[in-house]
Structure formats: structure tokens, C-alpha cells
Protein backbone atom coordinates (compact mmCIF):
# COMPACT_ATOMS: atom_id res chain seq x y z
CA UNK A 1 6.77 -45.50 86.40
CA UNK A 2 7.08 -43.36 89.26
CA UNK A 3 10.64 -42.28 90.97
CA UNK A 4 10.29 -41.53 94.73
CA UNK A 5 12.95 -40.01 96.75
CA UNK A 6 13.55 -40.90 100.35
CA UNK A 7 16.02 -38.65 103.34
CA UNK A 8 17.68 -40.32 106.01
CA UNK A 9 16.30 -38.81 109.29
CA UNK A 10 19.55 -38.93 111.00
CA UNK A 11 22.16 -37.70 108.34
CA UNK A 12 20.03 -36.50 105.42
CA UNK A 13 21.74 -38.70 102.79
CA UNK A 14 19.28 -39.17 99.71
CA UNK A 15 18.41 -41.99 97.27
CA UNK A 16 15.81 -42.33 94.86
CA UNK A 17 13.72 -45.65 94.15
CA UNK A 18 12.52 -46.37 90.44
CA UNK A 19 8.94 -48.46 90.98
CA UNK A 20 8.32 -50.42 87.62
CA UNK A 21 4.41 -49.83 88.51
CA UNK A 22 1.42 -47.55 90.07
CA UNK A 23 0.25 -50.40 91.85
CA UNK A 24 3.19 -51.90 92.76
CA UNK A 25 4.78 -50.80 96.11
CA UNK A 26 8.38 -49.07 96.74
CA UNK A 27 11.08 -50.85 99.05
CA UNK A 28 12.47 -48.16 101.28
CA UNK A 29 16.03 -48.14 100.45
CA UNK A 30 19.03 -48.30 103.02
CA UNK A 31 20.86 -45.46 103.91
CA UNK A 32 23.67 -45.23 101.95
CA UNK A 33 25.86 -43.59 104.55
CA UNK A 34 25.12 -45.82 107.62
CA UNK A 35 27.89 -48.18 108.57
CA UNK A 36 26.73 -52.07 109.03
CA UNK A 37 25.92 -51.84 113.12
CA UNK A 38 25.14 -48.41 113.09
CA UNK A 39 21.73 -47.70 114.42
CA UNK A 40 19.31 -44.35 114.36
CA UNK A 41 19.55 -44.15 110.20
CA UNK A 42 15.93 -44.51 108.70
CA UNK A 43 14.80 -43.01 105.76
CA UNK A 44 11.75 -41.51 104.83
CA UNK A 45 10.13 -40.77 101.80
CA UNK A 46 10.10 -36.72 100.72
CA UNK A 47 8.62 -34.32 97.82
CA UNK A 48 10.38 -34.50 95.00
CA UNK A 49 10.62 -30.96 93.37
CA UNK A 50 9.53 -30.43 90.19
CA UNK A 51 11.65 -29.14 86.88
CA UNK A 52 10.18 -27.54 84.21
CA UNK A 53 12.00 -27.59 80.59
CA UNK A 54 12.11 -24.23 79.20
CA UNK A 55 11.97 -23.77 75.48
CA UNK A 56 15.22 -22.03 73.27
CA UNK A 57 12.91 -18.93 72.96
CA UNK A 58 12.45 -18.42 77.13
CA UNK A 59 16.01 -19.61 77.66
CA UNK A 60 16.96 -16.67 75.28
CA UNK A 61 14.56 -14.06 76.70
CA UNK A 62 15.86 -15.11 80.42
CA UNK A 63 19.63 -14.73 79.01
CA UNK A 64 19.27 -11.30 77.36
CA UNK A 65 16.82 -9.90 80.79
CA UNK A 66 20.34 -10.99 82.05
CA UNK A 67 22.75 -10.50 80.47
CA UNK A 68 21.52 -7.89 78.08
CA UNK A 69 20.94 -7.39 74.11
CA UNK A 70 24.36 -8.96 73.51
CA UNK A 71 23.08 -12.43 74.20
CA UNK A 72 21.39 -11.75 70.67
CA UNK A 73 24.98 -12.19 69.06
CA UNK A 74 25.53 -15.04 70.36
CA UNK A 75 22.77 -16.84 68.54
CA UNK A 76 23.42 -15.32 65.05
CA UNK A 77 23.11 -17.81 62.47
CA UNK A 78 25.91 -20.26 61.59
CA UNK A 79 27.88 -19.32 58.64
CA UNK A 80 27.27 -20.63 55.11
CA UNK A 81 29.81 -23.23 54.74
CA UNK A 82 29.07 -24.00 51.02
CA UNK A 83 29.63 -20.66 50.47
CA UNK A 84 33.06 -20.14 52.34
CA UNK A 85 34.26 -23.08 50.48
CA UNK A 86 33.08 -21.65 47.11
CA UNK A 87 35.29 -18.26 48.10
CA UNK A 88 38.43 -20.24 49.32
CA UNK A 89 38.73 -22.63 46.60
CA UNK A 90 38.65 -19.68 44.12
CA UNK A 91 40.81 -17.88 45.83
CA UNK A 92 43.41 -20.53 45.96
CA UNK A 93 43.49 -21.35 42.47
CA UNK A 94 46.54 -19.00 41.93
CA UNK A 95 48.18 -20.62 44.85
CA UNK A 96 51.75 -22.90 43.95
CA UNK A 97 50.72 -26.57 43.67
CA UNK A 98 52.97 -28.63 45.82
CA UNK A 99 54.30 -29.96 42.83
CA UNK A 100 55.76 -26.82 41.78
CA UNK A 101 57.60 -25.93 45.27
């Protein structure tokens, strides 16, 4: 399913066309920014660029060349929940009940 992407020659508005098919062929899409009557806007189709998806590993090495070794911090490990849960409700054991207030 190919996406082209066309560029109005007179104002350099954009659209892109979704073609269901290889075979099938693309309808050349209206400027979006002429006015009904207006004349001179035809679009034609352009190079797309391309986009690459980087994995978390490169995005982290491009942060830190960066941004520096700090960036590391920022990725430590999430803290153990269970564990902070375990330490508050023994800690709050000596706590007033609301019934006693």
C-alpha cells in the first residue's frame, strides 16, 4: 500500500494519497489551498523522505553524546514498588487508627 505525496506548483501546499494497490493508479489530489475559480494550482507528485526508527539503545547513546553522562540517570530502573509497600505498611503499624482519633 503505497502513500505518495504531491506539492502544489504554485503555493507549495502538500497532501498525501493512500493507493490501496501496486497496480492500481493514484488520483492526483486537489490543492487544498486553491479557492473554487482560482487557476495556476497543480500539484505534482514529490520524494517522500524517508524515517528511520531508532532503537532505545541509539536513542540513549545520541542523548548522552548530547547531553552528557547524566542522561544515564534518567533511565535508572523504576523503583521496587512491592518493596516500598512492604516498608510503609510496617512502618505505619504504630500509627493511630482513625478509630482512636
Amino acid at each position: 500500500m503505497p502513500l505518495y505525496e504531491y506539492r502544489c506548483t504554485k503555493c507549495g501546499a502538500r497532501e498525501e494519497v493512500l493507493v490501496r494497490s501496486l497496480n492500481a493508479e493514484a488520483k492526483i489530489p486537489a490543492c487544498p489551498k486553491a479557492e473554487k475559480g482560482s487557476r495556476g494550482h497543480s500539484m505534482e507528485r514529490i520524494l517522500s523522505p524517508f524515517v528511520r526508527q531508532y532503537t532505545e539503545g541509539e536513542k540513549l547513546e545520541q542523548a548522552e553524546a548530547r547531553w552528557g553522562s547524566e542522561v544515564e540517570s534518567m533511565y535508572a530502573p523504576s523503583p521496587d514498588i512491592a518493596r516500598n509497600s512492604r516498608v510503609y505498611e510496617e512502618l505505619s503499624k504504630d500509627l493511630p487508627s482513625k478509630e482512636d482519633a
